[in-house]
N, C-alpha and C. Protein backbone atom coordinates (compact mmCIF):
# COMPACT_ATOMS: atom_id res chain seq x y z
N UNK A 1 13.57 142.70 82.22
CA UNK A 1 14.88 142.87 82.81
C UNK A 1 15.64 144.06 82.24
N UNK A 2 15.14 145.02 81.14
CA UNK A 2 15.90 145.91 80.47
C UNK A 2 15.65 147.02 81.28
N UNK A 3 14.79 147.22 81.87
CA UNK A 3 14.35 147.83 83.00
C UNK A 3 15.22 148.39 84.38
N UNK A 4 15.89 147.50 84.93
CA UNK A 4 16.80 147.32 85.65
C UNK A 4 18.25 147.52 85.45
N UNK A 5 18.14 148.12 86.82
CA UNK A 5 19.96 148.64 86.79
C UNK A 5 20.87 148.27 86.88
N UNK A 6 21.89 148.65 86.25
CA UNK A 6 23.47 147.14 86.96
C UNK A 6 22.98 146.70 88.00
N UNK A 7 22.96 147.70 89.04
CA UNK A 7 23.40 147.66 90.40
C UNK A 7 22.04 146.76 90.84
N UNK A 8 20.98 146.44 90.22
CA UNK A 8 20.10 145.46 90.44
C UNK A 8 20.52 144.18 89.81
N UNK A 9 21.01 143.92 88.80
CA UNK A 9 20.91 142.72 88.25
C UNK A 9 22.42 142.09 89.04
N UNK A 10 23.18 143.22 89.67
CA UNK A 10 24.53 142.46 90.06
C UNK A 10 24.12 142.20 91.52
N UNK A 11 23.66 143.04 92.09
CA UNK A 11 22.78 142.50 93.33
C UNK A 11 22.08 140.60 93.27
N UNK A 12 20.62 140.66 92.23
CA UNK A 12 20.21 139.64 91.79
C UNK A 12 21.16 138.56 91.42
N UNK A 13 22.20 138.69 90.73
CA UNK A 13 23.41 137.48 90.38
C UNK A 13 23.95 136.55 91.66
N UNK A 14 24.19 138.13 92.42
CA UNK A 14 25.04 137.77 93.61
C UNK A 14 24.06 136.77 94.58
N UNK A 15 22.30 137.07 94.71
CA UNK A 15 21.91 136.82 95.68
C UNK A 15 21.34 134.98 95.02
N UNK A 16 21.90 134.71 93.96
CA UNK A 16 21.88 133.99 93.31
C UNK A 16 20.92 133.59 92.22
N UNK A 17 20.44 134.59 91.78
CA UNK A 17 19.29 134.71 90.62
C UNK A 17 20.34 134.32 89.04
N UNK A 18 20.89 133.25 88.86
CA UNK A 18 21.23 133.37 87.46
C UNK A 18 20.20 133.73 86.24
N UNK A 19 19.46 134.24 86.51
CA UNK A 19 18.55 134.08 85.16
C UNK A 19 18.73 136.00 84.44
N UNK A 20 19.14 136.32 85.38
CA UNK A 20 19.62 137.83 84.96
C UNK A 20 21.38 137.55 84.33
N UNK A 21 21.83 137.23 84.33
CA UNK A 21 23.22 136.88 83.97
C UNK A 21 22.95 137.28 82.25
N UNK A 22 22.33 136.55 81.12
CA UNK A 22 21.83 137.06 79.86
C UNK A 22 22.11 138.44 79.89
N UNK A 23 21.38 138.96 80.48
CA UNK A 23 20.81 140.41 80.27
C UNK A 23 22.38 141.04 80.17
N UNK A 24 23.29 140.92 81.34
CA UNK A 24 24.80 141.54 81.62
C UNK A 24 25.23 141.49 79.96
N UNK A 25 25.47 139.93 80.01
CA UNK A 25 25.98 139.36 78.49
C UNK A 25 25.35 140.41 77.64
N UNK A 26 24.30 140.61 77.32
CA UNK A 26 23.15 141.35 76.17
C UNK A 26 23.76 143.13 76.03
N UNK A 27 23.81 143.21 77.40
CA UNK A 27 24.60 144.96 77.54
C UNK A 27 25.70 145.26 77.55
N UNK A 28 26.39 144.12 77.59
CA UNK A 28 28.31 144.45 77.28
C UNK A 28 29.02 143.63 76.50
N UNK A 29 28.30 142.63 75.73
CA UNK A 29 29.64 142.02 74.75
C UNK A 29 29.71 142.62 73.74
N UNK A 30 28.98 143.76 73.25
CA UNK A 30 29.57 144.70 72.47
C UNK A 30 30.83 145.34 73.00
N UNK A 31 31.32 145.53 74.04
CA UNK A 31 32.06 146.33 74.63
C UNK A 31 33.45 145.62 74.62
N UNK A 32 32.75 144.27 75.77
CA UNK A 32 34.00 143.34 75.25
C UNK A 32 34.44 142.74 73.95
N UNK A 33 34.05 142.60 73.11
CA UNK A 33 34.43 142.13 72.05
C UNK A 33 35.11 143.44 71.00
N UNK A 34 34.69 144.20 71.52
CA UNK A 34 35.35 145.36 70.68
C UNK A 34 36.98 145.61 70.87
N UNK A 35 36.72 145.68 72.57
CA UNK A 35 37.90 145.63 73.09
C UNK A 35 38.99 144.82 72.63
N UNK A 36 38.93 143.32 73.00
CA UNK A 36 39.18 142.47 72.66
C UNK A 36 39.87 142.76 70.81
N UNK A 37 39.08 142.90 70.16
CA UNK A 37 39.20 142.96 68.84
C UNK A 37 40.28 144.07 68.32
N UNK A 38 40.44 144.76 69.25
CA UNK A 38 40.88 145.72 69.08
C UNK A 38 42.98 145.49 69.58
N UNK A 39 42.29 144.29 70.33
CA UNK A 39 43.85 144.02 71.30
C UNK A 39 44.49 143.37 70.11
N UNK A 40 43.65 141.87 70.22
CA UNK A 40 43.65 140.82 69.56
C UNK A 40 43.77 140.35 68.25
N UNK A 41 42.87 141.28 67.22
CA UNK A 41 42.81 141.32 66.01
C UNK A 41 42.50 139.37 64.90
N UNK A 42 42.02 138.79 66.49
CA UNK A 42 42.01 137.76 65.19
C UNK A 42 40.33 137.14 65.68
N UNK A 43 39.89 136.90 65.12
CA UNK A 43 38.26 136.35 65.46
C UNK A 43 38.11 135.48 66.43
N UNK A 44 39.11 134.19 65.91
CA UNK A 44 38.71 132.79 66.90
C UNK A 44 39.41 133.60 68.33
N UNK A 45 40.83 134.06 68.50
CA UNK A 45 41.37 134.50 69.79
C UNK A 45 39.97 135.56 70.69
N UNK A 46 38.88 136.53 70.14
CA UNK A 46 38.01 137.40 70.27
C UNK A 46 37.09 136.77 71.17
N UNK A 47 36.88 135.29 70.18
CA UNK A 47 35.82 134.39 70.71
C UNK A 47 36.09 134.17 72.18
N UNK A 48 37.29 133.49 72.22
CA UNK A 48 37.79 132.86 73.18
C UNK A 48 37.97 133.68 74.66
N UNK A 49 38.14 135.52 74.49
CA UNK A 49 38.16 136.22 75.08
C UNK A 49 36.75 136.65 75.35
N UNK A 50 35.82 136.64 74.50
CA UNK A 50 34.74 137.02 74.97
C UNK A 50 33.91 136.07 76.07
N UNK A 51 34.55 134.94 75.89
CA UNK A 51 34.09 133.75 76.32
C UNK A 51 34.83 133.57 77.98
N UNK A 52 36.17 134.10 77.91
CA UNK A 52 36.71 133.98 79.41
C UNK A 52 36.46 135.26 80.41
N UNK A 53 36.19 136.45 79.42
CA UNK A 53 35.65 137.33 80.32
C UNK A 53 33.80 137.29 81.55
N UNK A 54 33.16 137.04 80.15
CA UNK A 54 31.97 136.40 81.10
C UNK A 54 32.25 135.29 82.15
N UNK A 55 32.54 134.13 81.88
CA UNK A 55 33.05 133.39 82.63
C UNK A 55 33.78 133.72 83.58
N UNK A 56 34.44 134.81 83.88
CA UNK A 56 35.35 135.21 84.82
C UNK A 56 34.03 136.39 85.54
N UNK A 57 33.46 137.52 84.94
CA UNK A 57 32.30 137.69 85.24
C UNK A 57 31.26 136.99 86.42
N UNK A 58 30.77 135.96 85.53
CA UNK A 58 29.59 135.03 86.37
C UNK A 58 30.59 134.83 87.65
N UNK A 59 31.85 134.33 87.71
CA UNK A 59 32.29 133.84 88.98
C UNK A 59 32.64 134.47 90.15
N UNK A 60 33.06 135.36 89.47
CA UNK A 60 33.65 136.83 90.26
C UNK A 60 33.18 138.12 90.71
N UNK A 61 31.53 138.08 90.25
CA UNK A 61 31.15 139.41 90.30
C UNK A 61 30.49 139.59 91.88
N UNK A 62 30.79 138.85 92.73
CA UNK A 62 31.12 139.21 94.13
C UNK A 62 32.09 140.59 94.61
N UNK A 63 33.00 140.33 93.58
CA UNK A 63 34.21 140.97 94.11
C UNK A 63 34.61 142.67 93.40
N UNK A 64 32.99 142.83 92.84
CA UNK A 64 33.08 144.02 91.94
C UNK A 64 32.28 145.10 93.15
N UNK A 65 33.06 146.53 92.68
CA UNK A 65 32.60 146.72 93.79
C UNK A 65 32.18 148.43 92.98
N UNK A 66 31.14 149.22 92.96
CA UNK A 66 30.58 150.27 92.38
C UNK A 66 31.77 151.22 92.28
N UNK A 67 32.12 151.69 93.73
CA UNK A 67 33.71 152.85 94.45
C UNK A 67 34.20 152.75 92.96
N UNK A 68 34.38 151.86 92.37
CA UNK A 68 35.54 151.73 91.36
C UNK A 68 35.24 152.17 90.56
N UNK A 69 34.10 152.21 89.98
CA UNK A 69 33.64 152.62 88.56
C UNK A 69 32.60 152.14 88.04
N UNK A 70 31.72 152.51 86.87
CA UNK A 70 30.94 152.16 86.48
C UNK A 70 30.73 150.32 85.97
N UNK A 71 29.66 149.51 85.99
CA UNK A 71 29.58 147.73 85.27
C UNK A 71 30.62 147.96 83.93
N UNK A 72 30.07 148.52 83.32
CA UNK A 72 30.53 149.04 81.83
C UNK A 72 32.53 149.34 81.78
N UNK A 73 32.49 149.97 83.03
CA UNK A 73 34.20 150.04 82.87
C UNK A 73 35.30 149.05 83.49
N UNK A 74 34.45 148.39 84.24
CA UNK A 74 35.12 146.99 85.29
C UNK A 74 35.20 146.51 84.49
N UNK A 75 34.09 145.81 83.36
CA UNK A 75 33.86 144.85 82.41
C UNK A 75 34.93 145.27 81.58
N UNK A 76 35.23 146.37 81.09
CA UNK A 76 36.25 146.20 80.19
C UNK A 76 37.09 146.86 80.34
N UNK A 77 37.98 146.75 81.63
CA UNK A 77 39.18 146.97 82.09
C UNK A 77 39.15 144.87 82.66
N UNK A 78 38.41 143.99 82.62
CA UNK A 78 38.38 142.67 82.58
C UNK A 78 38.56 142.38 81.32
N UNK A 79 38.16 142.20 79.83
CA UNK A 79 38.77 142.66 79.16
C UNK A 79 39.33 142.60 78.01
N UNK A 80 40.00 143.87 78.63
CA UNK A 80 41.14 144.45 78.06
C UNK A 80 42.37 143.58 79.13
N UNK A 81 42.63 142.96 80.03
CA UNK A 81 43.43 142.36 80.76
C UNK A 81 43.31 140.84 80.26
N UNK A 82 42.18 140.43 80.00
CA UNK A 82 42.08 139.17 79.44
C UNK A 82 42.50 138.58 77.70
N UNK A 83 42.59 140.23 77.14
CA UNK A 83 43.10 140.29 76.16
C UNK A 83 44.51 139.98 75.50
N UNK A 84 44.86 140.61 76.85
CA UNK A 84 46.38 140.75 77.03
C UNK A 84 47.01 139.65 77.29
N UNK A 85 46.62 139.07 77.99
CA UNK A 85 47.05 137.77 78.81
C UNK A 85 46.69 136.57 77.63
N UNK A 86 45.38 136.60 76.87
CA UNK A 86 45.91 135.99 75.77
C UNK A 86 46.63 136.15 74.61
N UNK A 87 46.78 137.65 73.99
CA UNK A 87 47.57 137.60 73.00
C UNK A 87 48.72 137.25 73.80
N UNK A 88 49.81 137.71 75.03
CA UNK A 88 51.11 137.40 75.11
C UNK A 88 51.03 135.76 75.25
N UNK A 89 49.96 134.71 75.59
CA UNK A 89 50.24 133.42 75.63
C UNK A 89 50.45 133.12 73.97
N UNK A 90 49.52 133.41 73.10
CA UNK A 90 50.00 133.39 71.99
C UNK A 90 51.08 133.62 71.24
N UNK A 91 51.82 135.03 71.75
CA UNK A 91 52.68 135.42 71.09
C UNK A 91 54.15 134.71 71.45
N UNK A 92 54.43 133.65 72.56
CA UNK A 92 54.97 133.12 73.42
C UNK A 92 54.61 131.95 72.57
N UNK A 93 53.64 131.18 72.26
CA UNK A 93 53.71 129.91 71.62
C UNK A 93 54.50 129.98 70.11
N UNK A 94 53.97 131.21 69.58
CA UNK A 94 54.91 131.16 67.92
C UNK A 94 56.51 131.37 68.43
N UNK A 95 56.74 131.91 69.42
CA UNK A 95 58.46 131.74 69.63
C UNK A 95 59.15 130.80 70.15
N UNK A 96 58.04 129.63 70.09
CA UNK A 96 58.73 128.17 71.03
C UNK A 96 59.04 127.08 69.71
N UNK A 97 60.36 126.52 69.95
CA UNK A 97 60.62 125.84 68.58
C UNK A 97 60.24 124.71 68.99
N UNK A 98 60.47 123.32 68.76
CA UNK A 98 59.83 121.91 68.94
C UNK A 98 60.35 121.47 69.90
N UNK A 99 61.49 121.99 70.64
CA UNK A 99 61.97 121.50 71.97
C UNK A 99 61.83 122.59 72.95
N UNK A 100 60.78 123.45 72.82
CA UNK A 100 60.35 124.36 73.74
C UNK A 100 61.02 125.60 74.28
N UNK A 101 62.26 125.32 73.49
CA UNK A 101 63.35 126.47 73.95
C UNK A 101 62.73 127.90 73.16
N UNK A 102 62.60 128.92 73.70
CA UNK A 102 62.00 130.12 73.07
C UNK A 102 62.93 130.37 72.31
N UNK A 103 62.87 131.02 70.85
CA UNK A 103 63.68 131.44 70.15
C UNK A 103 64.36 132.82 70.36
N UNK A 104 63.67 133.78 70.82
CA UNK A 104 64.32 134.75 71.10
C UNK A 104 63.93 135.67 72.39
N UNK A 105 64.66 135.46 73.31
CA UNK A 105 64.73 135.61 74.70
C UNK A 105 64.43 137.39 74.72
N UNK A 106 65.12 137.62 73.90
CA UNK A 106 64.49 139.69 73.83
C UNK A 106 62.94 140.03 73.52
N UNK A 107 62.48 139.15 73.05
CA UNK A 107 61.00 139.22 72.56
C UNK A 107 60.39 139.43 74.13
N UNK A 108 60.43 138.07 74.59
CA UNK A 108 59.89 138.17 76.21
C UNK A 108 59.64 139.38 76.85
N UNK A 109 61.39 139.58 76.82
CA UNK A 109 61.37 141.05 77.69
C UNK A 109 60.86 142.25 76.61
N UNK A 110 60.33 142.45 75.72
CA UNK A 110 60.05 143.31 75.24
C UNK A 110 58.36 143.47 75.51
N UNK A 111 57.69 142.33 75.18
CA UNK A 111 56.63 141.92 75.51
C UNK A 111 56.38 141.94 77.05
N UNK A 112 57.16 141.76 78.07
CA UNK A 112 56.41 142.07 79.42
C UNK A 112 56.68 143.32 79.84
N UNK A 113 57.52 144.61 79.23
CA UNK A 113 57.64 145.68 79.38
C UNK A 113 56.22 146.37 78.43
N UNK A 114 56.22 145.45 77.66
CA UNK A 114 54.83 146.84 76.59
C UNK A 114 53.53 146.28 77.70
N UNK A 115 53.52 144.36 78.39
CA UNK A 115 52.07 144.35 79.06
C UNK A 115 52.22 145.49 80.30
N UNK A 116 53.66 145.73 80.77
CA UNK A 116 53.62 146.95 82.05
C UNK A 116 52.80 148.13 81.73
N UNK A 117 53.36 148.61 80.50
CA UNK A 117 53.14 149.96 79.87
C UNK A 117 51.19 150.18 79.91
N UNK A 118 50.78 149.41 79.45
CA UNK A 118 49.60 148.68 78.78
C UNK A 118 48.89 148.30 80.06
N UNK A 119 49.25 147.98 81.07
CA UNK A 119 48.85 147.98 82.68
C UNK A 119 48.83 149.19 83.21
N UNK A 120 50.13 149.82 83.44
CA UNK A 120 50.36 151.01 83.60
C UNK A 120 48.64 152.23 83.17
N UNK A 121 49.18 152.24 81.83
CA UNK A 121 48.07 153.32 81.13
C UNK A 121 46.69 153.12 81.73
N UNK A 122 46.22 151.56 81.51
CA UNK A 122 44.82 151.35 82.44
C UNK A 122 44.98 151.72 83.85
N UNK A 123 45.59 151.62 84.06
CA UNK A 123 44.90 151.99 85.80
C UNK A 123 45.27 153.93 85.97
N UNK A 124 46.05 154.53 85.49
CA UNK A 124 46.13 155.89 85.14
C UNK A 124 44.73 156.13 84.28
N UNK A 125 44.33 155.57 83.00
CA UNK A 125 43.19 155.74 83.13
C UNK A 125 41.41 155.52 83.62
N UNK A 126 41.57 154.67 84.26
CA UNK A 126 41.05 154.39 85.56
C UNK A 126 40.70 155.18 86.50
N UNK A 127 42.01 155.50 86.90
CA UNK A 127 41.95 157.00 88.07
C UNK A 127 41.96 158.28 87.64
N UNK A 128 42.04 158.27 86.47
CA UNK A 128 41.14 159.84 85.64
C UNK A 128 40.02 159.69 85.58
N UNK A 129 39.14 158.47 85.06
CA UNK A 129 38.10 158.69 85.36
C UNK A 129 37.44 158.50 86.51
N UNK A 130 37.35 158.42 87.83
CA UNK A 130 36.90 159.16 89.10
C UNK A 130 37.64 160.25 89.51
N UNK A 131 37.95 161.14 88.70
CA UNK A 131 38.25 162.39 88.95
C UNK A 131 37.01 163.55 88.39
N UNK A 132 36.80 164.61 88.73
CA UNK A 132 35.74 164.88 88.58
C UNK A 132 36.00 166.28 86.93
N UNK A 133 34.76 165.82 86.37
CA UNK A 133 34.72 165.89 85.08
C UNK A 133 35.63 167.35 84.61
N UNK A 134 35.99 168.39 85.61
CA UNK A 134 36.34 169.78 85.28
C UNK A 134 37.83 168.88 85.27
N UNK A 135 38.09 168.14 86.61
CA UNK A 135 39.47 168.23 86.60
C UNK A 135 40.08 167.47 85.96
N UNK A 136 39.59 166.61 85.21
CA UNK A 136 39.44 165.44 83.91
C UNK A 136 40.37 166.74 82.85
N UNK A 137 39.27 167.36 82.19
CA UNK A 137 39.35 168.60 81.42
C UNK A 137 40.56 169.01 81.28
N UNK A 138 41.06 169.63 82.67
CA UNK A 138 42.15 170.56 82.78
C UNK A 138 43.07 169.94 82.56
N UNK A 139 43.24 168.53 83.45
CA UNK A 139 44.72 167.73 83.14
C UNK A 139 44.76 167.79 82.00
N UNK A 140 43.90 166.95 81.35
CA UNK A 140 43.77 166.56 79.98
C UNK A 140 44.14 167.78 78.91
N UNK A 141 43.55 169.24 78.81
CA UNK A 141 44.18 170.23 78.41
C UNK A 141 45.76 170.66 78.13
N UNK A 142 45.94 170.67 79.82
CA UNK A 142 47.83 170.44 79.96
C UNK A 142 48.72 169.68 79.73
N UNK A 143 48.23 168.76 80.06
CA UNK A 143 49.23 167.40 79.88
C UNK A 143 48.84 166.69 78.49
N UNK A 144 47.59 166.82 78.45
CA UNK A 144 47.51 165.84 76.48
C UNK A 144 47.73 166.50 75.62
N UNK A 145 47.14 167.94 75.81
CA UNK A 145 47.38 168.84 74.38
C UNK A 145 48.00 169.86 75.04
N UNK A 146 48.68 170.04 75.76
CA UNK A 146 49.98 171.05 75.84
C UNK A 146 49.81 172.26 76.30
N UNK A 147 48.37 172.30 76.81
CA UNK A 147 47.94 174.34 76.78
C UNK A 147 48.90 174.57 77.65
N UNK A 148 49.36 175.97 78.12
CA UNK A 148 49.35 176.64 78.91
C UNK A 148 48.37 176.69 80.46
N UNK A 149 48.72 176.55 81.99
CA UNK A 149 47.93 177.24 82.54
C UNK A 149 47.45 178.54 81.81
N UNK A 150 47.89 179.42 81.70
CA UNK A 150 47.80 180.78 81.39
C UNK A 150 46.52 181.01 80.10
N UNK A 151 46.59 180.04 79.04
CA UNK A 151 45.54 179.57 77.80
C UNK A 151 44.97 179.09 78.53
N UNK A 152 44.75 178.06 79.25
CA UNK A 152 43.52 177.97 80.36
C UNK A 152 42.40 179.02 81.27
N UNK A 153 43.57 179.68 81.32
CA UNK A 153 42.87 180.80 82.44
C UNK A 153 41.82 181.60 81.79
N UNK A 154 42.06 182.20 79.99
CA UNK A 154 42.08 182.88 79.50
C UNK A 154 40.38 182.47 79.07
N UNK A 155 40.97 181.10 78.55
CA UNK A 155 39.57 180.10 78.23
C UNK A 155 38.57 180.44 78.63
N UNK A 156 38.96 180.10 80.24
CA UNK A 156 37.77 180.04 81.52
C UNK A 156 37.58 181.70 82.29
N UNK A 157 37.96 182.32 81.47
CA UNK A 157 37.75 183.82 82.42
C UNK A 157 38.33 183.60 83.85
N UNK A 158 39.34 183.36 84.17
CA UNK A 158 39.72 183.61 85.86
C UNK A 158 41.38 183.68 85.54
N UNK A 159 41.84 183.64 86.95
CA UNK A 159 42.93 183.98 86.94
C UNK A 159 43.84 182.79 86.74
N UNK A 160 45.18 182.92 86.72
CA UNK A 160 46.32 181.71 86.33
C UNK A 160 46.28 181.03 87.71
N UNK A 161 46.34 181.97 88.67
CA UNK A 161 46.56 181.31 90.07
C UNK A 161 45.10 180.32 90.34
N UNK A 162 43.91 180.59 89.92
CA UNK A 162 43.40 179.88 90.13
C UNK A 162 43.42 178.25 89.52
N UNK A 163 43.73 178.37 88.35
CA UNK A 163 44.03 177.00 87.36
C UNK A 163 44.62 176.67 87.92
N UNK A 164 46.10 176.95 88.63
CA UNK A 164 47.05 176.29 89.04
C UNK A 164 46.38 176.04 90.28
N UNK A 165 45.53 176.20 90.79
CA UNK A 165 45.22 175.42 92.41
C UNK A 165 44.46 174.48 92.14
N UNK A 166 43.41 174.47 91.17
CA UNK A 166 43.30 173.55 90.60
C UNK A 166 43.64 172.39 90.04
N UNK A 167 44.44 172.78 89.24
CA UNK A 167 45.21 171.33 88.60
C UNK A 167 46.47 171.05 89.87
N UNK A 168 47.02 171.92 90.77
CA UNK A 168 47.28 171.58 92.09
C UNK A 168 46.42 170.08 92.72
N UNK A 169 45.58 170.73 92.94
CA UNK A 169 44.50 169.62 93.44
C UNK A 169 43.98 168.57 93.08
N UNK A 170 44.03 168.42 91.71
CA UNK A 170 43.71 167.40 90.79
C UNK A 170 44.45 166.22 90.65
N UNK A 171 45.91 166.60 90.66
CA UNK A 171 47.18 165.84 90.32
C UNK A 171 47.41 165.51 92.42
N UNK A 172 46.74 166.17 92.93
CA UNK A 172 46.63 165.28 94.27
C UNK A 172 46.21 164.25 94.25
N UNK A 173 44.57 164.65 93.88
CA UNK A 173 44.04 163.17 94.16
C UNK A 173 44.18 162.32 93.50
N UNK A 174 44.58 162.90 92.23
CA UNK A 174 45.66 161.29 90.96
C UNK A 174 46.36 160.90 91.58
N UNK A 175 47.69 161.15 92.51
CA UNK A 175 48.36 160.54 93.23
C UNK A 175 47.92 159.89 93.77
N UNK A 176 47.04 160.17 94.59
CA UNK A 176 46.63 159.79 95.85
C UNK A 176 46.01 158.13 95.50
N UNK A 177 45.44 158.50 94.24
CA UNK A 177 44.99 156.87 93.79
C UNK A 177 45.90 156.50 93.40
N UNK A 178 46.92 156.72 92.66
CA UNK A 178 48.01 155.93 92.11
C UNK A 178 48.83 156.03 93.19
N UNK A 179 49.11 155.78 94.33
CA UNK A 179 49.95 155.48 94.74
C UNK A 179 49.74 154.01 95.14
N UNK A 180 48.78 153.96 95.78
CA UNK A 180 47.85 152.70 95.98
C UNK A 180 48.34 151.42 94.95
N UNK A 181 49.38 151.93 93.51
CA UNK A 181 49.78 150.51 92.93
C UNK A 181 51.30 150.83 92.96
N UNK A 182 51.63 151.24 94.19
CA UNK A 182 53.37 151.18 94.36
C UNK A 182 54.28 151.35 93.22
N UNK A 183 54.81 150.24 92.90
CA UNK A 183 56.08 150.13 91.83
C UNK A 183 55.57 150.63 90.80
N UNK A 184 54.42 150.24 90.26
CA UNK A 184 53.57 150.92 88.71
C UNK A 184 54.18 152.42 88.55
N UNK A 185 53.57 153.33 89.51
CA UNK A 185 53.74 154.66 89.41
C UNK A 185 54.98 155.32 90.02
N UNK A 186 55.92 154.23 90.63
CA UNK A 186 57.19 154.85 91.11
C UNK A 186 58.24 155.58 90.27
């Protein structure tokens, strides 16, 4: 079975072969659990995440669909969402006193503004990666580390006008996917 490609063994799952299901587990709970570990920071909560992501996996992987992205990045953009959703249940139980009243009502809202943020960033990075690897680059140049079009141009031997039609074009089709989650990117 090591042999075989996602796109075979998720085929095989779907057509109801559980006996490939292992193999998924075998090639990504490094991934998830890293993730996870990384959200989470506590072992038993890791477990528990590594444990609802497969499980959510086996049930759901009908609904996965290639367009989107690579097994490897669905799986842990699943997650990294499952992560989330348990640390804030957690972090929500230490602020409940013995009559259930939350102790501090600003926490909440602070906490469902950082899961936005933290939503937000995944699906922005999401839709950078099906952007194609130059125009990955360039944003990433401008907007993460600050170049200049013009230090760009210089880089790449061509002209400014050309960068700029470029990253023109680039920050299209970023839109163009992010618009697709409305309020997120408004």
């Amino acid at each position: 079975m090591q042999n075989l490609s996602d796109t075979d063994l998720i085929q095989m799952l779907v057509d109801g072969d559980d006996s490939v299901f292992p193999e998924i587990v075998r090639r990504y709970e490094k991934i998830v659990r890293g993730k996870a570990l990384k959200i989470l920071k506590r072992e038993s909560l890791v477990e528990e995440a590594v444990q609802d992501v497969f499980t959510s996996i086996y049930c759901h992987i009908s609904k996965y669909n290639p367009e989107y992205g690579q097994l490897g990045q669905y799986i842990s953009k699943i997650a990294q969402n499952q992560s989330i959703k348990i640390l804030s249940r957690e972090k929500l139980e230490i602020l409940e006193d013995d009559e259930n009243n939350y102790i501090d009502g600003d926490f909440q809202a602070k906490l469902e503004q950082k899961m936005f943020e933290e939503r937000r960033s995944a699906v922005l990075h999401s839709a950078l990666s099906h952007l194609s690897e130059a125009d990955q680059e360039l944003l990433s140049l401008h907007y993460g580390e600050g170049e200049s079009y013009t230090s760009i141009a210089k880089k790449r031997k061509c002209p400014d006008s050309t960068i700029r039609n470029q990253a023109d074009r680039a920050k299209e089709k970023l839109f163009q996917m992010l618009s697709k989650f409305g309020d997120l990117f408004l």
